[in-house]
N, C-alpha and C. Protein backbone atom coordinates (compact mmCIF):
# COMPACT_ATOMS: atom_id res chain seq x y z
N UNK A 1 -58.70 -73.48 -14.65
CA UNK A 1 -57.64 -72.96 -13.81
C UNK A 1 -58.07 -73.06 -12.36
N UNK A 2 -57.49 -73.93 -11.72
CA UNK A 2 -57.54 -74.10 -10.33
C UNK A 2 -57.17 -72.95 -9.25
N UNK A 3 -58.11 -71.92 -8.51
CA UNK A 3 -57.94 -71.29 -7.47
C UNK A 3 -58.15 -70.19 -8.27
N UNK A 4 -58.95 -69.94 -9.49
CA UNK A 4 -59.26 -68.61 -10.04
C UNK A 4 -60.65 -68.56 -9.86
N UNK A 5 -60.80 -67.11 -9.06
CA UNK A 5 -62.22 -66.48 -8.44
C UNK A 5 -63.31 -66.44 -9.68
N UNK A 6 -64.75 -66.90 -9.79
CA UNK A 6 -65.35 -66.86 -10.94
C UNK A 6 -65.98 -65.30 -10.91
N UNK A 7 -65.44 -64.80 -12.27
CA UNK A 7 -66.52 -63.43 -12.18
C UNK A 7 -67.62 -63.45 -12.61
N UNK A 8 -69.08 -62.59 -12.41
CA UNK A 8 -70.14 -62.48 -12.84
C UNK A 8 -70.74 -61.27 -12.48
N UNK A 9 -71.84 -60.95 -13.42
CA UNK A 9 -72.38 -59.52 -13.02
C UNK A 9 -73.90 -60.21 -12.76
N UNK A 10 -74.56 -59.59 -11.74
CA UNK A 10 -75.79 -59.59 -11.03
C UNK A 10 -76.39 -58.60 -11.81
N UNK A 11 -77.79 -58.87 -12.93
CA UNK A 11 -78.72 -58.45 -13.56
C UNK A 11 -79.35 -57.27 -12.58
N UNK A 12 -79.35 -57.19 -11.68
CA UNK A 12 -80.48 -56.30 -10.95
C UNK A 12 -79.63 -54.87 -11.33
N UNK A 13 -80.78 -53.47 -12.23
CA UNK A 13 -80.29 -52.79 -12.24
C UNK A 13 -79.79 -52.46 -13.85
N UNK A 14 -79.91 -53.46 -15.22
CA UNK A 14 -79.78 -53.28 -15.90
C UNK A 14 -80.58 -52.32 -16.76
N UNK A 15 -80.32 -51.98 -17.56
CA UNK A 15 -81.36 -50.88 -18.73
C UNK A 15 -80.84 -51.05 -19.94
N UNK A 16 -82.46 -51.20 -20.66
CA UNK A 16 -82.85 -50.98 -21.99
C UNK A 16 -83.35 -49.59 -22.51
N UNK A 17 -82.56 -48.81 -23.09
CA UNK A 17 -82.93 -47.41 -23.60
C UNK A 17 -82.68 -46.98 -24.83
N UNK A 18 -84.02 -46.36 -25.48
CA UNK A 18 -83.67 -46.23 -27.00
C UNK A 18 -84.00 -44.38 -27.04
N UNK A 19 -82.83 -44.28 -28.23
CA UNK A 19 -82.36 -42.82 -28.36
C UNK A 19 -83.59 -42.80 -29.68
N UNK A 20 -83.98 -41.05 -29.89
CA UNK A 20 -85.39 -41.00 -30.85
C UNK A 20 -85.13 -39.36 -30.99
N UNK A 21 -85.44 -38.93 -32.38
CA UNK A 21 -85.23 -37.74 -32.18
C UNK A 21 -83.64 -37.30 -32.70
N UNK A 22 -83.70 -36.01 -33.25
CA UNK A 22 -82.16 -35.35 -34.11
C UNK A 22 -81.88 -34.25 -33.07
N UNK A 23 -82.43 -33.74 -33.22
CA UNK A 23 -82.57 -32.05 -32.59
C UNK A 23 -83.83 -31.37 -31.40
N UNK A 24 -83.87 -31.84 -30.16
CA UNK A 24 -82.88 -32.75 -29.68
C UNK A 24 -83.11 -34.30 -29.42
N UNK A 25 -82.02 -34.85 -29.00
CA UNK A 25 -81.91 -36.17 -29.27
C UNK A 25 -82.31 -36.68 -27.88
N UNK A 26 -82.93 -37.43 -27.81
CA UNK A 26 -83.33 -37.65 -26.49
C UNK A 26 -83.43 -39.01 -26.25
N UNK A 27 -82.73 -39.78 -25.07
CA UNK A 27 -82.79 -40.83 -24.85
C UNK A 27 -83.54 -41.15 -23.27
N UNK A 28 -84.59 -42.53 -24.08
CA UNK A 28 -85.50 -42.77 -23.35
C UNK A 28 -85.69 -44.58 -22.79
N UNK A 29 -85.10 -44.53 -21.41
CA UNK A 29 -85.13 -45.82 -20.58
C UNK A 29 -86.47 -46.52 -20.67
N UNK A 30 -86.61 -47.66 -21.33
CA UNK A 30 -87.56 -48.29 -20.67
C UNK A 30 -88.13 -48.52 -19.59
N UNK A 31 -89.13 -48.19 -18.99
CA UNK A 31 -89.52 -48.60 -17.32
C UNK A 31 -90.19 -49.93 -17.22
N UNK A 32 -89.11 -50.24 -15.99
CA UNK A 32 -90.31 -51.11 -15.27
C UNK A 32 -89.76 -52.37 -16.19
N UNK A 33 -88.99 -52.76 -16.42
CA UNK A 33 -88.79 -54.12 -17.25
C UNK A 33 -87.73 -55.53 -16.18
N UNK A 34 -88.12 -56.43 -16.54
CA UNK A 34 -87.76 -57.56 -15.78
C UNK A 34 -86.46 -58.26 -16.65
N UNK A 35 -86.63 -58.70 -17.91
CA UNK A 35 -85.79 -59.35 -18.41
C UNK A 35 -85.35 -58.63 -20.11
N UNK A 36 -84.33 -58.68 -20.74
CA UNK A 36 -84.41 -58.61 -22.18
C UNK A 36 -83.02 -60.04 -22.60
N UNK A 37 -83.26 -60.18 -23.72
CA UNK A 37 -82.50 -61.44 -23.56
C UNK A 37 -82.25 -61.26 -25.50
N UNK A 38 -81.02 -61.83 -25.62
CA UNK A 38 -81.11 -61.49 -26.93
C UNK A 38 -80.87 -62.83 -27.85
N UNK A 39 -81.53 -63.19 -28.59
CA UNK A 39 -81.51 -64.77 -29.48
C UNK A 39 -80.20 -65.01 -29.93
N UNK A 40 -79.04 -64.06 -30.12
CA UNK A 40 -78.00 -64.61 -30.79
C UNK A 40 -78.06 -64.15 -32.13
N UNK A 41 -76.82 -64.31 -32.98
CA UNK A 41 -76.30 -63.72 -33.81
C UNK A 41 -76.41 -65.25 -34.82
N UNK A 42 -76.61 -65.11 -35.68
CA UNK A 42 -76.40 -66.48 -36.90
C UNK A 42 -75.86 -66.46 -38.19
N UNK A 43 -74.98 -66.92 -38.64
CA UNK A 43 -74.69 -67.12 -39.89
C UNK A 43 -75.13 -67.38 -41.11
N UNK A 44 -75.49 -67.08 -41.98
CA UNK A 44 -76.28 -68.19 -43.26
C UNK A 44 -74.67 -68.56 -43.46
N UNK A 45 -75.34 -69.80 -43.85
CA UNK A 45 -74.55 -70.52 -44.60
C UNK A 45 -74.55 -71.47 -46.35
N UNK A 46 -73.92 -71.11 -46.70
CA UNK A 46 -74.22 -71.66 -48.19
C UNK A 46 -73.55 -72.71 -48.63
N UNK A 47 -74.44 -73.53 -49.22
CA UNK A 47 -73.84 -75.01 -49.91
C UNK A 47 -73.24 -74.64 -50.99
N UNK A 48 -71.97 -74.91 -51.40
CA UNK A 48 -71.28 -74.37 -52.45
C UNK A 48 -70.49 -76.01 -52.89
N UNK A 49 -71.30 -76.98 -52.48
CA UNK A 49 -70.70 -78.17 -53.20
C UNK A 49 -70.92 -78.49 -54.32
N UNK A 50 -70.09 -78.88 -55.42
CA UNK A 50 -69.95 -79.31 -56.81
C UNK A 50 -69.26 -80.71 -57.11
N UNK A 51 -69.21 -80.87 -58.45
CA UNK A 51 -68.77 -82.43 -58.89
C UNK A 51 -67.36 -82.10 -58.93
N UNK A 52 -66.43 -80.79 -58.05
CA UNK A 52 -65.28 -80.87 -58.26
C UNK A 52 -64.87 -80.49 -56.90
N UNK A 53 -66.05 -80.54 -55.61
CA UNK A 53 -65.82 -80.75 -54.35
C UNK A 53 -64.95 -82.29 -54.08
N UNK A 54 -64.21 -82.33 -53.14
CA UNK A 54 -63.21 -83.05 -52.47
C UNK A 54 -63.76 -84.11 -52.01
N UNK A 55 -63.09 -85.46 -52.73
CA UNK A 55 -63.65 -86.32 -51.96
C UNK A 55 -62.38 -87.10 -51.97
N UNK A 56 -61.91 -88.95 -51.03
CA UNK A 56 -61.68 -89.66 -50.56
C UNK A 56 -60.98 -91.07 -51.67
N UNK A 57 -60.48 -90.66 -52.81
CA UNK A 57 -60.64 -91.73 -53.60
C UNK A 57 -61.88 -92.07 -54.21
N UNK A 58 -62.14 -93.00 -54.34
CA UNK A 58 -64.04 -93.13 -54.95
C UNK A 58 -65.00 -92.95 -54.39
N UNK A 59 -64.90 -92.02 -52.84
CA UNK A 59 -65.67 -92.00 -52.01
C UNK A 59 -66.43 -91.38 -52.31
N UNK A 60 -67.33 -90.72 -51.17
CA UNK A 60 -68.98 -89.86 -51.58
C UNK A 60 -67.73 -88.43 -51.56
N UNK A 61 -68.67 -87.53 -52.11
CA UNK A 61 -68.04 -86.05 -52.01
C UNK A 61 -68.30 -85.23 -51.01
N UNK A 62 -67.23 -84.87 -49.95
CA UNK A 62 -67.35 -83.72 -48.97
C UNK A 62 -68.43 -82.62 -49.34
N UNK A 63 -69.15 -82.67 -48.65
CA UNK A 63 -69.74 -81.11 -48.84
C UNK A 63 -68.85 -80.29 -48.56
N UNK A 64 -69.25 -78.60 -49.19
CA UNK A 64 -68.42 -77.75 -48.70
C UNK A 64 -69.45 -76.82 -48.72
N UNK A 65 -69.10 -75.77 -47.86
CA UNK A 65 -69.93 -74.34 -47.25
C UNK A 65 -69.25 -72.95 -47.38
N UNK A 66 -69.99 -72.01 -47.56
CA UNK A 66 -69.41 -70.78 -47.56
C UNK A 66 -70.26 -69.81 -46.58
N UNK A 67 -69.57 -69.04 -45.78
CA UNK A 67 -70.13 -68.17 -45.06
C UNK A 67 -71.01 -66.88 -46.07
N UNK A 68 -72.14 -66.79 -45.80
CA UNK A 68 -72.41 -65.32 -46.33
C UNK A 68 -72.93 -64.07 -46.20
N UNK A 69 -73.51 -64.20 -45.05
CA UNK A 69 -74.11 -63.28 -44.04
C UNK A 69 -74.38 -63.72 -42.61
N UNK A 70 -74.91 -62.23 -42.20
CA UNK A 70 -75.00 -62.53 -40.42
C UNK A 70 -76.22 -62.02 -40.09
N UNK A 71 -77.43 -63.08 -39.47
CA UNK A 71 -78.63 -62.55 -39.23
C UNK A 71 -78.29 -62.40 -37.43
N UNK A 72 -78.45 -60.78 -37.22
CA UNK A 72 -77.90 -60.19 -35.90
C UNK A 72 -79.03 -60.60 -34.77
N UNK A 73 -80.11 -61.51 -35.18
CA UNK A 73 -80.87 -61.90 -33.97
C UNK A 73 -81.99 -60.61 -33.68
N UNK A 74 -82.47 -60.97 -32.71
CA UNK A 74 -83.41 -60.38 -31.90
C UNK A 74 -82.69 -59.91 -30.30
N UNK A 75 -83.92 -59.19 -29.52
CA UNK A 75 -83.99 -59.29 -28.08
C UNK A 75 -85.24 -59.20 -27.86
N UNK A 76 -85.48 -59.75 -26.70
CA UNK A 76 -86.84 -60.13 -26.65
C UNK A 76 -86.92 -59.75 -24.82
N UNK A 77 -88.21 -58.45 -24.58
CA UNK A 77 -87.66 -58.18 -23.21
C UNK A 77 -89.32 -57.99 -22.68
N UNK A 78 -88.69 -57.82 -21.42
CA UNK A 78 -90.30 -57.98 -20.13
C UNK A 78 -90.13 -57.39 -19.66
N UNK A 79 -91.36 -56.81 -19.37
CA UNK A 79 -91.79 -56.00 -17.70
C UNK A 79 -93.21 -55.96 -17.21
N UNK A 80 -93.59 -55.27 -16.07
CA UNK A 80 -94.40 -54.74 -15.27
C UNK A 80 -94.80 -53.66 -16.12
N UNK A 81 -96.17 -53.69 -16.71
CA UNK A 81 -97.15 -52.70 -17.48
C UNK A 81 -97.57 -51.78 -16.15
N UNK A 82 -97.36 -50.57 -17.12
CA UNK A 82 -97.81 -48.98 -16.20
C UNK A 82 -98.32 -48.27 -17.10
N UNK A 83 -99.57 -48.48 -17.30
CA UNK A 83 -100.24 -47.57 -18.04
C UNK A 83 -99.86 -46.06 -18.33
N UNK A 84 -99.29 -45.32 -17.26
CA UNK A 84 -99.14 -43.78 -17.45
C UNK A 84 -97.26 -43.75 -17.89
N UNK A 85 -96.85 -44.73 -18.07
CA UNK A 85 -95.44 -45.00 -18.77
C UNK A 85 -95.10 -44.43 -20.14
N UNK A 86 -95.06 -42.97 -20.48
CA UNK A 86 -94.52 -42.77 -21.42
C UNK A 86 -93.24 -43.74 -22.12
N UNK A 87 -92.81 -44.18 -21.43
CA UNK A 87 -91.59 -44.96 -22.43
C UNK A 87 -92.13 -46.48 -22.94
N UNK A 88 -93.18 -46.54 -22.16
CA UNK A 88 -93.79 -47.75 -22.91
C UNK A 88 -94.73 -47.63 -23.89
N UNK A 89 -95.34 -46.88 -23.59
CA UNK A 89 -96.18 -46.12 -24.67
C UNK A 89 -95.34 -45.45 -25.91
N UNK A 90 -94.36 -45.43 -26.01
CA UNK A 90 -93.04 -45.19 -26.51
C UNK A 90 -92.98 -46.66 -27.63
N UNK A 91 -93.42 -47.55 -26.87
CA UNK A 91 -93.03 -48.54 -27.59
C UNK A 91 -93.78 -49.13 -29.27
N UNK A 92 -94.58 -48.60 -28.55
CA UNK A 92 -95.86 -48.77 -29.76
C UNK A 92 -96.08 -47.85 -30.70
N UNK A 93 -95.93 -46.32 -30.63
CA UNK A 93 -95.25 -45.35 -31.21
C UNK A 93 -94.30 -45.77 -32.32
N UNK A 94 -93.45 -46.05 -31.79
CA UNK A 94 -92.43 -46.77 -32.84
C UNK A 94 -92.35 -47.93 -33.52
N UNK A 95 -93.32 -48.90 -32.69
CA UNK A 95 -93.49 -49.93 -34.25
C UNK A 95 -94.36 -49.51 -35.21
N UNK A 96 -95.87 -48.88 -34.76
CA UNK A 96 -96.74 -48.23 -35.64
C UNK A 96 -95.62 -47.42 -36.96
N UNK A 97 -95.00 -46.82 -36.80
CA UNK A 97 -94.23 -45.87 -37.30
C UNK A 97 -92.95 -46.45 -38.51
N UNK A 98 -92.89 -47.88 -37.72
CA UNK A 98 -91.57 -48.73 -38.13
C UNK A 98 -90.22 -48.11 -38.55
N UNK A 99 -90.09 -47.66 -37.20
CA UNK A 99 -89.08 -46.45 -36.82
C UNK A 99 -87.81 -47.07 -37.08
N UNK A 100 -86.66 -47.57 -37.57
CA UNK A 100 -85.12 -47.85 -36.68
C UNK A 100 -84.79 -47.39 -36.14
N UNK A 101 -84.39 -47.86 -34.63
CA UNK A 101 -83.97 -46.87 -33.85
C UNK A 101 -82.60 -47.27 -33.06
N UNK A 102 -81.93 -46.51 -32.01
CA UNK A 102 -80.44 -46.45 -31.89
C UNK A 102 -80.99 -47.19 -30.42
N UNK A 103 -80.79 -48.39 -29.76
CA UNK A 103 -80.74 -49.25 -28.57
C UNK A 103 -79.72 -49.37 -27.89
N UNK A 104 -79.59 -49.15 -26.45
CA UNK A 104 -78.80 -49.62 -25.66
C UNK A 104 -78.83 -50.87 -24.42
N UNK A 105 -78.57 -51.61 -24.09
CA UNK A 105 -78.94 -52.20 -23.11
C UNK A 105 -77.27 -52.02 -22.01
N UNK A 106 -77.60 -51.52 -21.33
CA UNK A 106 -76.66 -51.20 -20.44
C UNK A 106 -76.61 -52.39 -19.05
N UNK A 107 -75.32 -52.64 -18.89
CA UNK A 107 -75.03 -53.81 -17.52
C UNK A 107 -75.07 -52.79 -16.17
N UNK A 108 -75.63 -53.36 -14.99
CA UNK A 108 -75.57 -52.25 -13.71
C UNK A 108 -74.69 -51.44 -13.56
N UNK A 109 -74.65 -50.24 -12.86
CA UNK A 109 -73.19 -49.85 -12.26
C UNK A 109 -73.14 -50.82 -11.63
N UNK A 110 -71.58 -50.97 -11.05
CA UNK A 110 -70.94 -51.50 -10.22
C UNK A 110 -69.84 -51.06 -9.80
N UNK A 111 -69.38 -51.29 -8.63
CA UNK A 111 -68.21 -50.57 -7.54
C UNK A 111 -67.05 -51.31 -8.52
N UNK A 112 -67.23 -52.81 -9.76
CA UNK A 112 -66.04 -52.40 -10.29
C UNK A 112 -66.16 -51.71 -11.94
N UNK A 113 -65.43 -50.78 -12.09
CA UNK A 113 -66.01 -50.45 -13.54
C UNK A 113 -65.55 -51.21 -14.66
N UNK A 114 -64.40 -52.15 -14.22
CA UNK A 114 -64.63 -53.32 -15.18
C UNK A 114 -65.72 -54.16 -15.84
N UNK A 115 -66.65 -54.11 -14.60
CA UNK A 115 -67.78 -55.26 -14.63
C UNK A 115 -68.96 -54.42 -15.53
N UNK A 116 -68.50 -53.13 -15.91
CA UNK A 116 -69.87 -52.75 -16.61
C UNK A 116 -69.90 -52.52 -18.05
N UNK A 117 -70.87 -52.53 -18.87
CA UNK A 117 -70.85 -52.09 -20.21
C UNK A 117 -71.72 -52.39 -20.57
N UNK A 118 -71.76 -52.18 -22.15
CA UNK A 118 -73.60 -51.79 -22.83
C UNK A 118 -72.94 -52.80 -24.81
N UNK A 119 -74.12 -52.85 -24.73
CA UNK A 119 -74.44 -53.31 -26.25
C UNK A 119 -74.97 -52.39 -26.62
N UNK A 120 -75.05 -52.34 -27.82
CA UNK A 120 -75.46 -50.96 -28.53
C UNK A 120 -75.45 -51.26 -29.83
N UNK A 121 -77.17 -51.10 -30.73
CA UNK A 121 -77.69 -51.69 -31.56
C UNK A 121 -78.62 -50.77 -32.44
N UNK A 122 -79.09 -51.09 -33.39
CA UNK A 122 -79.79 -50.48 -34.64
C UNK A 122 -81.43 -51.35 -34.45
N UNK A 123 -82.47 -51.14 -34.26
CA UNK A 123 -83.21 -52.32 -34.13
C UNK A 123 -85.00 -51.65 -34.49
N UNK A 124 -86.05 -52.14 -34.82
CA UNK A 124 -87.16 -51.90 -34.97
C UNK A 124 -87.80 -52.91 -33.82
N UNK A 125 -89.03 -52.21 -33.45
CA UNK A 125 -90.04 -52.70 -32.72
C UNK A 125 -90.96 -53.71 -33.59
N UNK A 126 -90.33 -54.97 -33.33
CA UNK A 126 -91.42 -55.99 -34.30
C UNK A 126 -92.51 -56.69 -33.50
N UNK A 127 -92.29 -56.37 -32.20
CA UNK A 127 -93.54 -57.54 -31.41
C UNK A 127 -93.78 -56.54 -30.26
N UNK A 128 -94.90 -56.12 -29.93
CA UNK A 128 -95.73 -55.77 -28.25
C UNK A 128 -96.61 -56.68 -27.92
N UNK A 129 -96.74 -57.00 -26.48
CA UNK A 129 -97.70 -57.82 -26.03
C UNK A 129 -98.21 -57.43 -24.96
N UNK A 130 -98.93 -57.64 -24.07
CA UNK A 130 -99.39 -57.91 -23.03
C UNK A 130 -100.06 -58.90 -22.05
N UNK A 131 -100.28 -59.17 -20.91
CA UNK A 131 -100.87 -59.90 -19.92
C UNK A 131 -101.66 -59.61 -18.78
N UNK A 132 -102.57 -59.70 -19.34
CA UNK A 132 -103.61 -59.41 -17.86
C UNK A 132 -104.33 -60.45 -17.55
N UNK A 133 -103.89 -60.78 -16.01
CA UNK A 133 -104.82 -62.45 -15.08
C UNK A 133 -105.16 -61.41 -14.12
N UNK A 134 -106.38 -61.89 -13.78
CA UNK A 134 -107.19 -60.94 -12.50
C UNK A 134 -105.95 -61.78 -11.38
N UNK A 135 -105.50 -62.71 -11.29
CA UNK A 135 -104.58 -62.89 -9.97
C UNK A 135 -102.98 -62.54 -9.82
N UNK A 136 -102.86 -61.49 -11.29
CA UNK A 136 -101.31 -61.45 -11.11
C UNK A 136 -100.99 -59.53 -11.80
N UNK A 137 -99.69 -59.26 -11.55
CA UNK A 137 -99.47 -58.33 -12.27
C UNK A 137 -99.90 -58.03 -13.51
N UNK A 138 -100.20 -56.80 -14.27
CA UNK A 138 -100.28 -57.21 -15.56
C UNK A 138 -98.81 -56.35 -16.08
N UNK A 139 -98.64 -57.25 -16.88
CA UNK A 139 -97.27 -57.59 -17.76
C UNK A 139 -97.42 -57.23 -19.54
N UNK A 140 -96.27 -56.51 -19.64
CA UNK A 140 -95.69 -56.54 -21.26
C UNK A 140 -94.60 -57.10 -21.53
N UNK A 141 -94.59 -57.47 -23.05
CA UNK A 141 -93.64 -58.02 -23.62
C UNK A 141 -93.05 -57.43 -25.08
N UNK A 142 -92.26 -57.69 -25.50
CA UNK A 142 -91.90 -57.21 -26.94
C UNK A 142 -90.58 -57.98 -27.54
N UNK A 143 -90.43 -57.54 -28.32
CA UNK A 143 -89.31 -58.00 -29.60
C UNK A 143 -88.41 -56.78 -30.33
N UNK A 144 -87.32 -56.50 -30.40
CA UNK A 144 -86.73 -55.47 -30.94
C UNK A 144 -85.99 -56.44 -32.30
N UNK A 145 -86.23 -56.08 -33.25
CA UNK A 145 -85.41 -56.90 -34.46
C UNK A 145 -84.18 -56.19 -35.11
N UNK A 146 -82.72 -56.81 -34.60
CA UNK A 146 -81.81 -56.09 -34.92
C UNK A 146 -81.24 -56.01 -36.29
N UNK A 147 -80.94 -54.81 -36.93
CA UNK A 147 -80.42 -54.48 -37.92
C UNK A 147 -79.42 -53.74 -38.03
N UNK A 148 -78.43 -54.77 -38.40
CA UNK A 148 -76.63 -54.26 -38.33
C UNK A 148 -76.15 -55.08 -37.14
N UNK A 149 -75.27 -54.71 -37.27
CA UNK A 149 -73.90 -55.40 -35.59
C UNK A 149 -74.87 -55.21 -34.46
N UNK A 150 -74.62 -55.67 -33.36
CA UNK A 150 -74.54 -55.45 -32.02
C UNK A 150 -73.35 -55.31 -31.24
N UNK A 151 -73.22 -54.33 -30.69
CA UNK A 151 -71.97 -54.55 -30.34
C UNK A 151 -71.76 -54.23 -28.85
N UNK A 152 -70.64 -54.67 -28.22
CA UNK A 152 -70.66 -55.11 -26.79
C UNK A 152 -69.41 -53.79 -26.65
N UNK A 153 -69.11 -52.96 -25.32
CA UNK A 153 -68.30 -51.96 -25.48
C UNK A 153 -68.06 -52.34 -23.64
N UNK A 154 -67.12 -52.60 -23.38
CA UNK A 154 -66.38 -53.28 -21.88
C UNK A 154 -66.19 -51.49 -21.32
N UNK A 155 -66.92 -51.92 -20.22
CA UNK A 155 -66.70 -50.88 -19.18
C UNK A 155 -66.75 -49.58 -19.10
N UNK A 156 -67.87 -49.13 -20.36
CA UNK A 156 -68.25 -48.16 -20.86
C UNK A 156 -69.51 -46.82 -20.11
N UNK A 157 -69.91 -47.45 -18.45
CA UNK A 157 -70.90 -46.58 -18.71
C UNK A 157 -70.65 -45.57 -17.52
């Protein structure tokens, strides 16, 4: 569409925060993180072709497929390591534990509240890492492995 303004939201300002705890319930922001990024959602798919799949006259036989599940992906996120970071220390807590826990990743505020909203997920701590170079920050990494939907909620925060 010719002369339509492109929208986009500017990352700076986003949050990853996981809720822990019944009574009370307490939700706890990740600090200090640079990126989380999430692999995508995938289908299995199943070969369900037979000698009474569809074919062409004497031709070869169409395969055919059936949908049968949905592997909900990963996210996979970064930051700036702070040793005295309870919420990162948080992190390890909960894979030791192999906790499921309730995830949010929330989009910035913004002056429009259209432009904001959160995913909101079921997920375990499957990967921590770290990085230490005597010439650079030292850095963590991790993996949250989702279990169930993810789901995206427009202009929610």
């Amino acid at each position: 569409m010719s002369g339509t303004k492109t929208i986009a939201v500017v990352g700076q300002g986003f949050q990853l925060s996981v809720t822990t705890g019944t009574s009370p319930v307490l939700v706890t922001p990740i600090g200090q993180l640079r990126t989380a990024k999430r692999s995508g959602s995938k289908t299995k798919i199943l070969d369900i072709t037979n000698t009474d799949s569809p074919r062409v006259g004497t031709g070869l036989i169409y395969e055919e497929t059936l949908p049968s599940m949905i592997s909900p992906g990963d996210v996979d996120f970064s930051g700036i390591f702070n040793p005295g970071d309870s919420s990162q220390i948080l992190l390890q807590t909960l894979q030791d534990a192999g906790t499921l826990s309730a995830w949010v990743i929330d989009l910035p505020v913004n002056a429009n509240p259209e432009l904001e909203g959160n995913w909101a997920f079921s997920a375990y701590v499957s990967e921590l890492a770290f990085d230490v170079d005597y010439s650079k920050e030292v850095t963590f990494s991790g993996k949250l492995s989702i279990s169930g939907p993810a789901v995206f909620t427009a202009g929610s925060l």
